[in-house]
Protein backbone atom coordinates (compact mmCIF):
# COMPACT_ATOMS: atom_id res chain seq x y z
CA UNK A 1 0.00 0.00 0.00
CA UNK A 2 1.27 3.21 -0.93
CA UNK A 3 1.78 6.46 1.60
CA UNK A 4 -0.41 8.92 2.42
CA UNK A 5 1.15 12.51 1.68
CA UNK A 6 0.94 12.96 5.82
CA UNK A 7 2.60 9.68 6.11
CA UNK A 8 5.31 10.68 3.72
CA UNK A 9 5.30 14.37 5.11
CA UNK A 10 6.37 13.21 8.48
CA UNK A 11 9.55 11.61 7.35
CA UNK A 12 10.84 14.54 5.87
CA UNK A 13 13.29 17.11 8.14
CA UNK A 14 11.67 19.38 10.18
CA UNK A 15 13.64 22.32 8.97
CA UNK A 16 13.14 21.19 5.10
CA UNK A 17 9.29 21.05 5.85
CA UNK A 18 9.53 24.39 7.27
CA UNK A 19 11.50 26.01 4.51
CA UNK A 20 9.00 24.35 1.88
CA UNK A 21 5.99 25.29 2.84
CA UNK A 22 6.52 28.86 5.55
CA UNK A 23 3.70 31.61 4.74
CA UNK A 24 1.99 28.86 3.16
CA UNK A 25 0.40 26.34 5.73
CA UNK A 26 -3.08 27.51 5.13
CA UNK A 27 -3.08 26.25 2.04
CA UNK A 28 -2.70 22.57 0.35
CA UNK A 29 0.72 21.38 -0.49
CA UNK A 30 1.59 22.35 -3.95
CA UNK A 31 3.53 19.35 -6.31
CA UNK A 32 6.43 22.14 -6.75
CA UNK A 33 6.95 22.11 -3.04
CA UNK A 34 7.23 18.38 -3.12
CA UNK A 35 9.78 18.95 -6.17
CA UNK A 36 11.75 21.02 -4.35
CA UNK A 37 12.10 18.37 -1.29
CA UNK A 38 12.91 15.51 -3.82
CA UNK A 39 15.48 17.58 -5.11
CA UNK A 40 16.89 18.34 -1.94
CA UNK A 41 16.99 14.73 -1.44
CA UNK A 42 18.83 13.75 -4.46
CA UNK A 43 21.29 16.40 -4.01
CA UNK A 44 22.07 15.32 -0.45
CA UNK A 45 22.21 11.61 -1.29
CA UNK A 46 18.82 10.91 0.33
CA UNK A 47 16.60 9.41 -2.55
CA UNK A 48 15.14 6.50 -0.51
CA UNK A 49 13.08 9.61 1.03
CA UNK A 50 11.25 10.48 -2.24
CA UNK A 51 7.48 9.65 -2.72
CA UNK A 52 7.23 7.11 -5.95
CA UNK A 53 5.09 8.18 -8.75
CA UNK A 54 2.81 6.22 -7.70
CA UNK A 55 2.13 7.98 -4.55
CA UNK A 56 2.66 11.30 -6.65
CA UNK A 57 0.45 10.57 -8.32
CA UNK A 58 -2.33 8.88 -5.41
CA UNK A 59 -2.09 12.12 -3.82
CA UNK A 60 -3.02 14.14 -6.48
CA UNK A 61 -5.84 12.22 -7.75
CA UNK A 62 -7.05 11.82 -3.90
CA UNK A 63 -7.14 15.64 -3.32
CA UNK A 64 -3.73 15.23 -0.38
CA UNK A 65 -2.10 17.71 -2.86
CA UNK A 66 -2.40 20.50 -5.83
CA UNK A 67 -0.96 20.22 -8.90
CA UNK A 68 -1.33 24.22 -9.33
CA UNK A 69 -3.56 26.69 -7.86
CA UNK A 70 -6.13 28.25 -9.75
């Protein structure tokens, strides 16, 4: 079974979360703020971390995350 966003969410860094998504925790978690984290992770040798595209994917189609704001 695949992760929920929150499930995912919670394994990431504190201060990474916090960087990601300050001035904007009333709002949904936009895909680009998960892009950012993944490439955070691949640039500090953390991929294991990263959501699949499955869950990517899950979460979008579930309502968990935006794609875009309108």
């Amino acid at each position: 079974m695949a992760r929920t966003f929150v499930d995912w969410w919670n394994t990431i860094p504190e201060d990474l979360r916090n960087k990601v998504r300050n001035g904007d925790e009333q709002n949904k978690p936009l895909l680009n703020q998960i892009n950012f984290i993944w490439v955070s992770n691949l640039m500090h040798n953390k991929p294991d971390l990263n959501p699949t595209a499955h869950e990517l994917l899950d979460w979008i189609v579930t309502g968990q995350i935006d794609a875009m704001r309108k």
